[in-house]
Protein backbone atom coordinates (compact mmCIF):
# COMPACT_ATOMS: atom_id res chain seq x y z
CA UNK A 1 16.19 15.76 0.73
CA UNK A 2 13.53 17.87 2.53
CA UNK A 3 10.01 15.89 2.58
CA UNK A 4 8.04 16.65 0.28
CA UNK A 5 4.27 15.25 0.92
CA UNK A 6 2.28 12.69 3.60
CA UNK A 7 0.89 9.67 2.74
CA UNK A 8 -1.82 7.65 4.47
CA UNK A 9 -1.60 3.89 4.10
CA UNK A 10 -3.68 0.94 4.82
CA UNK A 11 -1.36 -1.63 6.49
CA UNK A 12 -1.78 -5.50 5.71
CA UNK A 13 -2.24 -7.94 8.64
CA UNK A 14 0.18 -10.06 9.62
CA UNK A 15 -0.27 -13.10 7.58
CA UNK A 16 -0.53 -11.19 4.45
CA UNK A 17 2.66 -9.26 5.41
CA UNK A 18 4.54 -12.98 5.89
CA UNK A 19 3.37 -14.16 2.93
CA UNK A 20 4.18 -11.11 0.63
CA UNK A 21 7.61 -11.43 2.33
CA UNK A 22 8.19 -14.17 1.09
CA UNK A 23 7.25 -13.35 -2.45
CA UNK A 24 9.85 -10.43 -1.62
CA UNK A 25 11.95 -12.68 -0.34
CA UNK A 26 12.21 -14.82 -3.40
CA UNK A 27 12.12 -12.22 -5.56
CA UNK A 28 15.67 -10.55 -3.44
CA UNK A 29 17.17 -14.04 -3.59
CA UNK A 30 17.47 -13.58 -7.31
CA UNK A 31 19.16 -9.84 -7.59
CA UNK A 32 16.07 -8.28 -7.68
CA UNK A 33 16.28 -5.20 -4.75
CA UNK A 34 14.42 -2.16 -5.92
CA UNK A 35 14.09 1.29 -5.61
CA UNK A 36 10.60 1.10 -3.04
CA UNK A 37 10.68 2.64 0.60
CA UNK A 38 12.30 0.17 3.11
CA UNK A 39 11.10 -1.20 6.50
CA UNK A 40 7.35 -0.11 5.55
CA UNK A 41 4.90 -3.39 5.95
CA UNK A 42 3.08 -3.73 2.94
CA UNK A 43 0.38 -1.86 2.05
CA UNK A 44 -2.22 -0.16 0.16
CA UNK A 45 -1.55 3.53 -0.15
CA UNK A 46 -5.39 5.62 0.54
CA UNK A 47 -4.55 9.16 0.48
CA UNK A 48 -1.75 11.51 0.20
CA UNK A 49 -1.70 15.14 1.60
CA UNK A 50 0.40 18.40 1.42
CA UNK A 51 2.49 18.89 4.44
CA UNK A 52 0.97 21.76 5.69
CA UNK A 53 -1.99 19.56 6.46
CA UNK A 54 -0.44 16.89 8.29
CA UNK A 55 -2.55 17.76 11.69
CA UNK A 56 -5.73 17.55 9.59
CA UNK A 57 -4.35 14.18 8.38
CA UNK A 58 -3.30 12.99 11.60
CA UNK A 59 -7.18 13.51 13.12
CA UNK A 60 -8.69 11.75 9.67
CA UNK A 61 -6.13 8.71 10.13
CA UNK A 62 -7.56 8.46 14.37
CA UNK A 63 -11.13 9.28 13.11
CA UNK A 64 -11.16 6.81 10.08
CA UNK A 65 -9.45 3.92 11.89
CA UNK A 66 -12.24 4.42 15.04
CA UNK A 67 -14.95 4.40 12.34
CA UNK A 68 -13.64 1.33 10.07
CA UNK A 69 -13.42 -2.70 11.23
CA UNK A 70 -11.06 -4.66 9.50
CA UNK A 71 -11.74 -4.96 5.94
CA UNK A 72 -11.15 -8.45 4.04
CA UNK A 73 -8.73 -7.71 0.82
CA UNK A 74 -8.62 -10.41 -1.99
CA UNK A 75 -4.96 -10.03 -3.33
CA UNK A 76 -6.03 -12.11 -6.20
CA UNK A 77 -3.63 -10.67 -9.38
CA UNK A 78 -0.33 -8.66 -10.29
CA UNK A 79 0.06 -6.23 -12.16
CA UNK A 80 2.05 -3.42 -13.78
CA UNK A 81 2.14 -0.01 -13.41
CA UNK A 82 2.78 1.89 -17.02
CA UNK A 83 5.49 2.37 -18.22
CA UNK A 84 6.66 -1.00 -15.89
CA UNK A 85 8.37 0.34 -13.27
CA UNK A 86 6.55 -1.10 -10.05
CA UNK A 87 5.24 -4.70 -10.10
CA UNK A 88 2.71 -5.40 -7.14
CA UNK A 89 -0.23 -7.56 -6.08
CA UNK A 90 -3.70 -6.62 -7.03
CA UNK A 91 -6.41 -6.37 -4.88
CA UNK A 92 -10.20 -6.39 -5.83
CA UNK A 93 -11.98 -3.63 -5.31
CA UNK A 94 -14.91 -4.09 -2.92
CA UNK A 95 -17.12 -2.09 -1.20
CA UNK A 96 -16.08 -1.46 1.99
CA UNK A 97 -12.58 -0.97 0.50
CA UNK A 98 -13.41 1.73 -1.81
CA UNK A 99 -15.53 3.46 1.17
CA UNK A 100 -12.34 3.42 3.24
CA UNK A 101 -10.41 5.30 0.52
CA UNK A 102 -13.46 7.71 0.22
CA UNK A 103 -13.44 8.06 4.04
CA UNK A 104 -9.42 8.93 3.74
CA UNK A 105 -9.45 10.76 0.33
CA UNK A 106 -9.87 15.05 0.81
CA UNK A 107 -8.29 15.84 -2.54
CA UNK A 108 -9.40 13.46 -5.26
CA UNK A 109 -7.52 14.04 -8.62
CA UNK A 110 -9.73 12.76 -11.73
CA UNK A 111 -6.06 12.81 -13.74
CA UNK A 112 -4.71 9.77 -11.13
CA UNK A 113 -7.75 8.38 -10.38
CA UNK A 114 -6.94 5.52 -7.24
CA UNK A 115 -6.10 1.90 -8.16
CA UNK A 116 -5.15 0.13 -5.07
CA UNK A 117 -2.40 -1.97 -5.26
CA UNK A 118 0.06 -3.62 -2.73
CA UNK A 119 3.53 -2.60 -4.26
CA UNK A 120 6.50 -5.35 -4.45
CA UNK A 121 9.45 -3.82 -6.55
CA UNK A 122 9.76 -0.75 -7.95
CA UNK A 123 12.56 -0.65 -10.53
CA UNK A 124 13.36 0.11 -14.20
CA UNK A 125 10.92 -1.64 -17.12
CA UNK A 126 13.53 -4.31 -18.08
CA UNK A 127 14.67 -5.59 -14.27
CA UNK A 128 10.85 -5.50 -13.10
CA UNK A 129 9.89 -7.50 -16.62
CA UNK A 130 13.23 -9.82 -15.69
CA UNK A 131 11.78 -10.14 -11.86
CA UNK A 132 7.78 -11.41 -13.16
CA UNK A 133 8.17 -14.61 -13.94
CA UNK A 134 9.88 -15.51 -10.61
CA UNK A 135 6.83 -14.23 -8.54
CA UNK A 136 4.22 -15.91 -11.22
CA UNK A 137 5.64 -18.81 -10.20
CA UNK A 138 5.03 -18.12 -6.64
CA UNK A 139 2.17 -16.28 -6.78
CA UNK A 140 -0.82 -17.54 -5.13
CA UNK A 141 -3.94 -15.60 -4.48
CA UNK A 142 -5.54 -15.36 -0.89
CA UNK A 143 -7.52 -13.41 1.55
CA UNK A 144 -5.91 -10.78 3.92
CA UNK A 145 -7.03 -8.04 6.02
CA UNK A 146 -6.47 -4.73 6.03
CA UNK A 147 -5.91 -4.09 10.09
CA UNK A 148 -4.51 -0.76 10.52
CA UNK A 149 -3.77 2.55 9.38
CA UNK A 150 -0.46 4.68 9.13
CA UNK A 151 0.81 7.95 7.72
CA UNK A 152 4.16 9.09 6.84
CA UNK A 153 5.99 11.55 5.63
CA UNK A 154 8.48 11.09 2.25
CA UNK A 155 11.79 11.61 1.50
CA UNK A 156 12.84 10.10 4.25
CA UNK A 157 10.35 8.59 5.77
CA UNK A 158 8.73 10.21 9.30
CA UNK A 159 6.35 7.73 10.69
CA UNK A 160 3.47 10.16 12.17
CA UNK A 161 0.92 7.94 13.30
CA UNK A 162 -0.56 4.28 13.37
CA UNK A 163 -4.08 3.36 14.48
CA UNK A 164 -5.56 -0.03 14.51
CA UNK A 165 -9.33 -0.32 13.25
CA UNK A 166 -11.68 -0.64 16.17
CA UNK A 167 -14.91 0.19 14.58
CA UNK A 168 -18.26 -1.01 13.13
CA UNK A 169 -18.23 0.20 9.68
């Protein structure tokens, strides 16, 4: 399958990635696999682009990332995307989270307007409905950080670039 768009992500420090493993983990001890990308650390997805823009995104990801410190995410709920196909943890929206998606976003669509979320299964209504109550019980909210940002490609996935945060903002 030739790919088809970029994405620009903001990655999860580490703690947050070891504990959402192991939500993951418990969730995969039970059956439940699912259909999301594999190998990428979890994250919350800021942008995507066409791929004739990938250099433009490339310089926004290295420009962003220079301008941004790391930014304190409450995962604090889950939730369900309609029509319950992908199951993730919810983030609160704060301020300098939403001004790092407004820094990243070039082509905002008021039909899919942004929701962050940290995606944990992606599968068909009835498996991720069977796979909730395992990770309520093991859900606990906490604090991360969102350290660093990368941008792909999809279908397959093309890693393109990775920048930590260094900046003031």
């Amino acid at each position: 399958m030739a790919e088809q768009f970029l994405t620009l992500m903001a990655d999860l420090d580490d703690g947050a990635q070891k504990r959402m493993s192991e939500w993951y983990s418990i969730l995969r001890s039970a059956g439940f696999i699912g259909t999301q990308t594999p190998g990428l650390p979890f994250h919350i997805s800021l942008a995507t682009f066409p791929l004739e823009q990938e250099r433009k995104a490339v310089e926004l990801t290295e420009r962003v990332a220079g301008a941004f410190s790391p930014i304190p995410v409450h995962i604090s709920h889950i939730g369900l995307f309609a029509p319950g196909k992908v199951l993730f943890g919810g983030p609160e929206r704060n301020a300098k989270l939403d001004s790092l998606h407004e820094a990243c976003e070039l082509n905002p669509d008021a039909q899919r307007p942004w929701t962050p979320h940290v995606t944990l299964l992606i599968d068909e209504p009835a498996t991720v409905c069977a796979a909730l109550p395992l990770l309520l019980n093991s859900f606990h909210p906490f604090v991360g950080q969102i350290t660093r940002l990368h941008l792909c490609a999809f279908w397959p996935t093309r890693e393109i670039a990775a920048a930590e945060l260094t900046g003031e903002e």
